[in-house]
N, C-alpha and C. Protein backbone atom coordinates (compact mmCIF):
# COMPACT_ATOMS: atom_id res chain seq x y z
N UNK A 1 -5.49 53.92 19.35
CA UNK A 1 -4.60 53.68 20.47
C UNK A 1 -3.16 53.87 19.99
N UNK A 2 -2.01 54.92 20.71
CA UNK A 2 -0.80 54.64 20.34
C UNK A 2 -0.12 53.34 21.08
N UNK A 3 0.57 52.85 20.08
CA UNK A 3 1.78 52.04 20.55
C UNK A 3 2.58 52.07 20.62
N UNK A 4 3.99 51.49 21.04
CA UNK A 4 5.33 51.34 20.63
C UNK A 4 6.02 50.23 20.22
N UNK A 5 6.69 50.37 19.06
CA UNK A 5 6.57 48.42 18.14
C UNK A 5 7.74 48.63 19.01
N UNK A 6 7.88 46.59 19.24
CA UNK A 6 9.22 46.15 20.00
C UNK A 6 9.67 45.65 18.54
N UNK A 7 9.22 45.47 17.42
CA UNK A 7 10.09 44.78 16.47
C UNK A 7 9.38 45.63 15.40
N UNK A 8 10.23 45.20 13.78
CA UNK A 8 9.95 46.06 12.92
C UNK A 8 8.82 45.02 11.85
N UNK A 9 7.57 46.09 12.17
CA UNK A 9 6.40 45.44 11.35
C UNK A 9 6.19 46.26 9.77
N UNK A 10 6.09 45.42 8.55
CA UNK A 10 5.85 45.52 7.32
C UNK A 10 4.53 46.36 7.62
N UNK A 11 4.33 47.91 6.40
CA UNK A 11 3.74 48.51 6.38
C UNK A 11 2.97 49.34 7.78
N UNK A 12 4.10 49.28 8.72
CA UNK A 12 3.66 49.52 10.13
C UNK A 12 4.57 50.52 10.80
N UNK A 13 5.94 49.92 10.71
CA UNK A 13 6.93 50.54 10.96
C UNK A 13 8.00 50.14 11.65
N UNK A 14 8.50 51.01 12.11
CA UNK A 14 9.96 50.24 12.60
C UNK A 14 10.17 49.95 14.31
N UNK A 15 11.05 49.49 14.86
CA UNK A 15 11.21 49.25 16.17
C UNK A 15 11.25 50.48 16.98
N UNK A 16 10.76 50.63 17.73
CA UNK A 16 10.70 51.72 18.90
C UNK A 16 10.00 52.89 18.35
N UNK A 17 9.38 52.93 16.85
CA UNK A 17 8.23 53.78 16.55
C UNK A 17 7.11 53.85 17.73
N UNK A 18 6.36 54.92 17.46
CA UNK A 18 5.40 55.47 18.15
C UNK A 18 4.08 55.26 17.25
N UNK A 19 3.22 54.71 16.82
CA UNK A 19 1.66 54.70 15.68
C UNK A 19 0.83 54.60 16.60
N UNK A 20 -0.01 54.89 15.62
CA UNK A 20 -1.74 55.23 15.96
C UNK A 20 -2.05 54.44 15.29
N UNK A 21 -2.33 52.93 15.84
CA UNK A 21 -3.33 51.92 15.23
C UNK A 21 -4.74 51.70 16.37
N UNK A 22 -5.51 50.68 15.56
CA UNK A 22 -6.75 50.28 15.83
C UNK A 22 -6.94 49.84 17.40
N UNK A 23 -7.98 49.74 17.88
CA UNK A 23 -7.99 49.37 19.73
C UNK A 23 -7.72 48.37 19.37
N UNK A 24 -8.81 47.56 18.63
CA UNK A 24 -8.49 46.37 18.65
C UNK A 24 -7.73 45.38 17.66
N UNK A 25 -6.68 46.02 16.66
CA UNK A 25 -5.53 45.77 16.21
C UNK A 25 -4.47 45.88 17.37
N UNK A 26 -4.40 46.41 18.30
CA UNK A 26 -3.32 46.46 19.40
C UNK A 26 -3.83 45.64 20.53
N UNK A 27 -5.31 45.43 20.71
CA UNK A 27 -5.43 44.39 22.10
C UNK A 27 -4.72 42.85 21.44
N UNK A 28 -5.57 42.70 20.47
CA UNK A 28 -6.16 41.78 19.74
C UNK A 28 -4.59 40.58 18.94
N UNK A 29 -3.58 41.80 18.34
CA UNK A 29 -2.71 41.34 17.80
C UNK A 29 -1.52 41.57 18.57
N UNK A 30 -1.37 42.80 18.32
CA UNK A 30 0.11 43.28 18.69
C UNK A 30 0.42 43.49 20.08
N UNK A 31 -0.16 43.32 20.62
CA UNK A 31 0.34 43.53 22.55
C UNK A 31 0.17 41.88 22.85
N UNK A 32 -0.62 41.28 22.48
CA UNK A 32 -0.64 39.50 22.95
C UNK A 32 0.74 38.75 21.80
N UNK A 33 1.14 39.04 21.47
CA UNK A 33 2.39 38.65 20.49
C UNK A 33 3.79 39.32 20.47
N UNK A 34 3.24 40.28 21.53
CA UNK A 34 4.61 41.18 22.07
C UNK A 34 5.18 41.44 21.03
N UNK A 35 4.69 42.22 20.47
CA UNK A 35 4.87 43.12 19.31
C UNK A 35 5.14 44.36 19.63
N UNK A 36 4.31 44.65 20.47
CA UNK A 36 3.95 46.45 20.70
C UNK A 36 3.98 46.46 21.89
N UNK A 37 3.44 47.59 22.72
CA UNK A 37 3.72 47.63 24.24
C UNK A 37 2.74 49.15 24.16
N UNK A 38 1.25 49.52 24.79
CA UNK A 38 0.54 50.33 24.71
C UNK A 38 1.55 51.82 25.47
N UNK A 39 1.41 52.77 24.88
CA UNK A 39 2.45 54.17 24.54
C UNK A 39 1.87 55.06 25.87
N UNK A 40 2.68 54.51 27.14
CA UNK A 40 1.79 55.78 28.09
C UNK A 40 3.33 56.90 28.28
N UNK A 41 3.47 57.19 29.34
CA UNK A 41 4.10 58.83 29.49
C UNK A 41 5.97 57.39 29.48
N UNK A 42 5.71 56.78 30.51
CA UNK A 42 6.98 55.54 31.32
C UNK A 42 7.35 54.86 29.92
N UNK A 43 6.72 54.36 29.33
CA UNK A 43 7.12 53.60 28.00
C UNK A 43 7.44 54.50 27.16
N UNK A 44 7.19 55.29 26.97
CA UNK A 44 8.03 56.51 26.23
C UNK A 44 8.85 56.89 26.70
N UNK A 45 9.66 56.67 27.82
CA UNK A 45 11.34 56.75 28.43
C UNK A 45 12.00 55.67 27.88
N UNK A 46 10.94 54.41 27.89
CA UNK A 46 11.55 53.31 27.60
C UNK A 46 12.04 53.00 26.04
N UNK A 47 11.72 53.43 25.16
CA UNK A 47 11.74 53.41 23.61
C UNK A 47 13.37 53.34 23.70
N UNK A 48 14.32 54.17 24.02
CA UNK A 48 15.91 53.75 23.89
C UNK A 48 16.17 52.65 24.22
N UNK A 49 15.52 51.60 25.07
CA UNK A 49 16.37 50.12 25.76
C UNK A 49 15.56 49.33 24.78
N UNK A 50 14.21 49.88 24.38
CA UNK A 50 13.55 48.64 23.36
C UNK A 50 14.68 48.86 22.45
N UNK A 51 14.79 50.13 21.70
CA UNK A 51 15.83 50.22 20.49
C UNK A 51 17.40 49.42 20.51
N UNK A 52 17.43 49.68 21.71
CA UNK A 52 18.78 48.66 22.51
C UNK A 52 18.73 47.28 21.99
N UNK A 53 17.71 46.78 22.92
CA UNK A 53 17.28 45.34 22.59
C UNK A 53 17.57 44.67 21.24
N UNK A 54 16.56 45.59 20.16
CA UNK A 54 16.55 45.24 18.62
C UNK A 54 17.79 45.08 18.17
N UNK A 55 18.60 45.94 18.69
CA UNK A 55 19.82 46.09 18.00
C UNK A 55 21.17 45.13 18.44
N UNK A 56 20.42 44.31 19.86
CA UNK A 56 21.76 43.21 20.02
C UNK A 56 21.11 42.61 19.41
N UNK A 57 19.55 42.05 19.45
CA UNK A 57 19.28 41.06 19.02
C UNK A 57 19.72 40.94 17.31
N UNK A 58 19.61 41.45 16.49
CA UNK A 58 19.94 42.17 14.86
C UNK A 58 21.40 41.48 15.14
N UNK A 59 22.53 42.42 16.16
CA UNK A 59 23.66 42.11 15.80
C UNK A 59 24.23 40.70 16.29
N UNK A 60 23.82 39.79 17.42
CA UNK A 60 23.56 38.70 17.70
C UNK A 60 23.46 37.75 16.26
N UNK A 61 22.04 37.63 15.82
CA UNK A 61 21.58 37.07 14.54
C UNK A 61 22.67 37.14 13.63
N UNK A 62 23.27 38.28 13.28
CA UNK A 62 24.23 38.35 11.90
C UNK A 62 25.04 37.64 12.49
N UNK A 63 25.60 37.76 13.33
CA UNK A 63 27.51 36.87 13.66
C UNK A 63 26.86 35.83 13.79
N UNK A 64 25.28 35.17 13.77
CA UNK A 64 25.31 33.83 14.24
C UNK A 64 25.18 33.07 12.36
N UNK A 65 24.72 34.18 11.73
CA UNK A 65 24.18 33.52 10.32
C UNK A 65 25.69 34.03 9.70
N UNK A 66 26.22 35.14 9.89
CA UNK A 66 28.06 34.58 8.88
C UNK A 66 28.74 33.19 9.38
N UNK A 67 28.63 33.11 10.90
CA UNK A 67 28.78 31.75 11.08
C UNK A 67 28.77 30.45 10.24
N UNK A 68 27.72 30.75 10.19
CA UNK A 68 26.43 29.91 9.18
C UNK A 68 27.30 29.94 7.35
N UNK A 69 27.15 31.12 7.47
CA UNK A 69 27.83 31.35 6.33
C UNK A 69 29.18 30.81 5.52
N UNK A 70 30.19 30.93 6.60
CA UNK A 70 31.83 30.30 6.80
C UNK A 70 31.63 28.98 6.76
N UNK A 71 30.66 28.36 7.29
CA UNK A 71 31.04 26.90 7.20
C UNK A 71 30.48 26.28 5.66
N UNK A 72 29.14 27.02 5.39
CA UNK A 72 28.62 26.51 3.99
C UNK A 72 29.39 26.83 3.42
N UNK A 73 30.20 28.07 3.07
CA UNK A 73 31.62 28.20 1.96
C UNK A 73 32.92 27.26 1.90
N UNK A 74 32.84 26.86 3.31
CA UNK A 74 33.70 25.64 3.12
C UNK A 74 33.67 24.49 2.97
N UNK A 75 32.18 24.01 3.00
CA UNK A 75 32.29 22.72 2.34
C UNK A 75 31.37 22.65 1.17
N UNK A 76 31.33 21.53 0.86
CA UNK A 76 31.05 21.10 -0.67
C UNK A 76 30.09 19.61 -0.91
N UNK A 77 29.38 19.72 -1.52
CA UNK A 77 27.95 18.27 -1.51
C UNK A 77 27.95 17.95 -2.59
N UNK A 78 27.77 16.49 -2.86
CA UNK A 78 28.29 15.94 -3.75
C UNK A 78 26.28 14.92 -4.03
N UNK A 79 25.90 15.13 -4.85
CA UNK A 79 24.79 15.06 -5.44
C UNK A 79 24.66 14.06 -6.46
N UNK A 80 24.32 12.37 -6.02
CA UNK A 80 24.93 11.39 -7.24
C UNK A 80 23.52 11.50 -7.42
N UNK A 81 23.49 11.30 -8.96
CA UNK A 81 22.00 11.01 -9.60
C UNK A 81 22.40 10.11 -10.78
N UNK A 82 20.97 9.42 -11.19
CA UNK A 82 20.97 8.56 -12.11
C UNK A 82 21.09 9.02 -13.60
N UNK A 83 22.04 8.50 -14.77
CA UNK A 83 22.22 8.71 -15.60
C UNK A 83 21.51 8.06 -16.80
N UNK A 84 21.74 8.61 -18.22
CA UNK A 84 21.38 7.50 -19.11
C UNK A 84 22.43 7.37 -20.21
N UNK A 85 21.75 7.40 -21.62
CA UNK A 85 22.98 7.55 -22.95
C UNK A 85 23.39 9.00 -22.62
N UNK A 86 24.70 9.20 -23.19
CA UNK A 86 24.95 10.87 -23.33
C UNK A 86 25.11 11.43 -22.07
N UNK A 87 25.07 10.83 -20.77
CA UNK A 87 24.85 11.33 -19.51
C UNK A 87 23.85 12.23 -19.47
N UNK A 88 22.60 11.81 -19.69
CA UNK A 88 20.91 12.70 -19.66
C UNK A 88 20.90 12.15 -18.50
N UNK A 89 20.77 13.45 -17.54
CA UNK A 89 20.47 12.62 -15.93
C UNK A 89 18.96 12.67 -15.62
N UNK A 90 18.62 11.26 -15.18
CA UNK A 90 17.10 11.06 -15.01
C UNK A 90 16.16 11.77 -13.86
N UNK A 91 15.67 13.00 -13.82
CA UNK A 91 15.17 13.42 -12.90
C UNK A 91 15.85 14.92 -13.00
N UNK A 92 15.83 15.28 -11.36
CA UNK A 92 16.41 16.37 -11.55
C UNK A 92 17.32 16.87 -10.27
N UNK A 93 17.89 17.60 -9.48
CA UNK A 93 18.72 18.11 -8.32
C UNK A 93 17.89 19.39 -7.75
N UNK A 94 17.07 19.19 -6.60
CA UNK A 94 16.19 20.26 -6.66
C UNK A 94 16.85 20.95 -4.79
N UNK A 95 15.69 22.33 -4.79
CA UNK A 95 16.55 22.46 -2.99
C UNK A 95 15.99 21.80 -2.27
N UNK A 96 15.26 20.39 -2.17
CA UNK A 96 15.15 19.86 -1.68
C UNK A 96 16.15 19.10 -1.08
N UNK A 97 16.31 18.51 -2.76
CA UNK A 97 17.76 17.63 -2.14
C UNK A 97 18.83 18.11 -1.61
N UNK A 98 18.72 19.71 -2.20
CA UNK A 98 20.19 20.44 -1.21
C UNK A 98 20.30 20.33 0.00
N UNK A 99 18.54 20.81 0.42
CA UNK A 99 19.17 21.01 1.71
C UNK A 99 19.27 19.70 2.42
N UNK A 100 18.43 18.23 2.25
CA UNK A 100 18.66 16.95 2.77
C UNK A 100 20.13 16.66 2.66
N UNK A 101 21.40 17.12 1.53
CA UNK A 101 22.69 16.82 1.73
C UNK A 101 23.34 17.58 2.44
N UNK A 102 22.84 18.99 2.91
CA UNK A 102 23.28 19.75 3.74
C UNK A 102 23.02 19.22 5.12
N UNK A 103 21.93 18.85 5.72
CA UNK A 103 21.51 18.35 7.16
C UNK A 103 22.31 17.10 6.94
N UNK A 104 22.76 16.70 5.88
CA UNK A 104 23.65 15.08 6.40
C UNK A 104 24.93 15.77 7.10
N UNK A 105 25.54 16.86 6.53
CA UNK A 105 26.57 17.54 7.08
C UNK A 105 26.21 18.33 8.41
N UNK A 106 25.14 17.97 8.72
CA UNK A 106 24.93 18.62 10.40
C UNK A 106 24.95 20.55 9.83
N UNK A 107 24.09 20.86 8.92
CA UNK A 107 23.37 22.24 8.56
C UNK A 107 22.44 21.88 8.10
N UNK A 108 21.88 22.45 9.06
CA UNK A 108 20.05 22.60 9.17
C UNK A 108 19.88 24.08 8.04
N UNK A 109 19.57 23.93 7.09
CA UNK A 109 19.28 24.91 5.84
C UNK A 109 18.07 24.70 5.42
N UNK A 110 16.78 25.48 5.58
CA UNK A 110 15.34 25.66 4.86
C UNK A 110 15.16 25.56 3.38
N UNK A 111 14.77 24.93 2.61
CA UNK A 111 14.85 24.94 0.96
C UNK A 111 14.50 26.28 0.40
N UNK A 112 13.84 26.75 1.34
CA UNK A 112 13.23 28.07 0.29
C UNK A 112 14.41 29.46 1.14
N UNK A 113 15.18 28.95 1.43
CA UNK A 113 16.55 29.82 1.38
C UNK A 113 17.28 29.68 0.35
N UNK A 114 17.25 28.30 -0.47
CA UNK A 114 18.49 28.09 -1.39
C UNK A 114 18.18 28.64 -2.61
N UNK A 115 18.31 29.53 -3.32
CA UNK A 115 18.25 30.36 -4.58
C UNK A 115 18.31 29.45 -5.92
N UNK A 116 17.91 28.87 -5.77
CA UNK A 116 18.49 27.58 -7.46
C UNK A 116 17.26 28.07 -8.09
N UNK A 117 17.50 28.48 -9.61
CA UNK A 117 16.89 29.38 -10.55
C UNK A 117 16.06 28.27 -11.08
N UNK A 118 16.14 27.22 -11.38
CA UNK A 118 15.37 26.39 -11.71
C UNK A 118 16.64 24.77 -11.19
N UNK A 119 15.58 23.56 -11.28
CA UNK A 119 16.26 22.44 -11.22
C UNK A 119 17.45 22.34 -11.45
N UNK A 120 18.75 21.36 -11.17
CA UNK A 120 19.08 20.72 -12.01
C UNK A 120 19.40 19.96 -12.42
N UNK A 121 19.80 19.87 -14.14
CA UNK A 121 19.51 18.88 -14.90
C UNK A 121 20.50 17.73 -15.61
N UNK A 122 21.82 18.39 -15.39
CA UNK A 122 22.93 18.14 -15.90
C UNK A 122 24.31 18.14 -15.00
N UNK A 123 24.95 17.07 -15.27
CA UNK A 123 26.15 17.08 -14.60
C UNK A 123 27.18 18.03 -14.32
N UNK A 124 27.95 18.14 -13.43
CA UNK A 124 29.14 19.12 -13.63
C UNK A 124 29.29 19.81 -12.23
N UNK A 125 30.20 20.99 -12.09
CA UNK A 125 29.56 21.89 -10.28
C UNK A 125 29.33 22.94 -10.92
N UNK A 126 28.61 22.85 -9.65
CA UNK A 126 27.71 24.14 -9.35
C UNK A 126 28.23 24.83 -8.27
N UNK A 127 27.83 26.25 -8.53
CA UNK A 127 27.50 27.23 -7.35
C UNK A 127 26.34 27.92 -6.68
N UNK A 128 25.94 27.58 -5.83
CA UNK A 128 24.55 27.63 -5.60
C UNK A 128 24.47 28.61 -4.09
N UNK A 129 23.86 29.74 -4.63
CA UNK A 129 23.56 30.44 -3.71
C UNK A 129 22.73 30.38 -2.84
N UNK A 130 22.78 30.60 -1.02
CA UNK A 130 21.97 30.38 -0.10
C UNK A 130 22.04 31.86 0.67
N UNK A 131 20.81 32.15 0.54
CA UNK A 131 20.15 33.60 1.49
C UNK A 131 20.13 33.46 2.41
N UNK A 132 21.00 33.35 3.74
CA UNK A 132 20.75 32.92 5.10
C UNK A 132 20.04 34.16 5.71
N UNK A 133 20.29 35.37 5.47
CA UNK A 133 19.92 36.50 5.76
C UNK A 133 19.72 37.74 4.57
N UNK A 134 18.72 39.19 5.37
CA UNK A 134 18.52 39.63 4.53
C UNK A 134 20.17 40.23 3.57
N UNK A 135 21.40 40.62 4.76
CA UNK A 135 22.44 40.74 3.89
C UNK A 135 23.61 39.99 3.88
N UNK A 136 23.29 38.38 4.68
CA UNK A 136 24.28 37.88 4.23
C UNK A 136 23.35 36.11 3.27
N UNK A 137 24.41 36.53 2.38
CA UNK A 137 24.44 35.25 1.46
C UNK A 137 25.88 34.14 1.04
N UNK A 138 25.83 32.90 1.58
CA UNK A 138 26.94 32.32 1.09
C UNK A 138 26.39 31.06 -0.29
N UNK A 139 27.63 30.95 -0.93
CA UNK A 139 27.68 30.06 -1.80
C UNK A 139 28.36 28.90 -1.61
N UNK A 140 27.34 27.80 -2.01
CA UNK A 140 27.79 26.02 -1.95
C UNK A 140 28.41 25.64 -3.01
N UNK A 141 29.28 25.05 -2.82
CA UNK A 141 30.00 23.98 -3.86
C UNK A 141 29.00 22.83 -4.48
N UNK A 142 28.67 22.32 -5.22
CA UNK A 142 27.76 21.31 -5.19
C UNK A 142 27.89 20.29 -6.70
N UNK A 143 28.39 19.52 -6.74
CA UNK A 143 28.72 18.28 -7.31
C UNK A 143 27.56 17.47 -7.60
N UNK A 144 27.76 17.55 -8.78
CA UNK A 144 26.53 16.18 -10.03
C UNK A 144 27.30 15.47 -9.98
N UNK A 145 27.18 14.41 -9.85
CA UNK A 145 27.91 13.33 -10.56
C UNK A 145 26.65 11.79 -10.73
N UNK A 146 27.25 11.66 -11.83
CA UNK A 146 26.47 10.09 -12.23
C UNK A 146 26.87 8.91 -11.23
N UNK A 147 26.00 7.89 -10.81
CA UNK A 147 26.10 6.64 -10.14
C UNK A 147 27.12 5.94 -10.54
């Protein structure tokens, strides 16, 4: 059956493509999830307004995630953890806790956006990168400090 994707599917293709997939890969998945839209003579006029669509929606998303972006660059989270001798801090600063000090600041941030290479372990700031999108990324200020 041809289709026409309304959005861009991994190993499938891109928005307003034309493929030859399975009957029932297109009843089954992609037309009940409005994915696709079955390819007759009328929907093939239509492929420019789907392409339309994708492309406010795309440019919509970015100005809403630099948004996103501008405000995490401007502020800064301050991360008290428990210390010992030598300031060995007990535990660790993970994106968990990032993003729980981020939602105290009213940003809703997913942990597995925040890029932290491993824990951490030790006092001092940080810069900690967050992937809000595939090309935009901002960086947090983020403060250890002992109790």
């Amino acid at each position: 059956m041809k289709v026409i994707l309304k959005d861009d599917i991994t190993d499938l293709g891109g928005c307003g493509d034309v493929v030859e997939v399975k009957d029932g890969y297109a009843r089954n998945y992609l037309i009940p999830r409005n994915l696709a839209i079955k390819a007759t003579k009328s929907t093939l006029k239509a492929i420019e307004e789907i392409k339309k669509q994708k492309r406010m929606r795309d440019n919509k998303r970015m100005r809403t995630m630099e948004l996103l972006a501008q405000k995490i660059e401007k502020s800064s989270c301050t991360a008290t953890v428990a210390v010992g001798e030598d300031d060995k801090v007990f535990g660790s600063v993970t994106t968990q806790t990032i993003s729980e000090l981020l939602k105290e600041k009213g940003l809703e941030i997913e942990r597995k956006k925040i890029l932290l290479e491993e824990p951490i372990r030790a006092l001092g700031v940080y810069s900690i990168p967050i992937k809000l999108d595939s090309e935009v990324t901002a960086r947090l200020k983020l403060w250890v400090v002992k109790k």
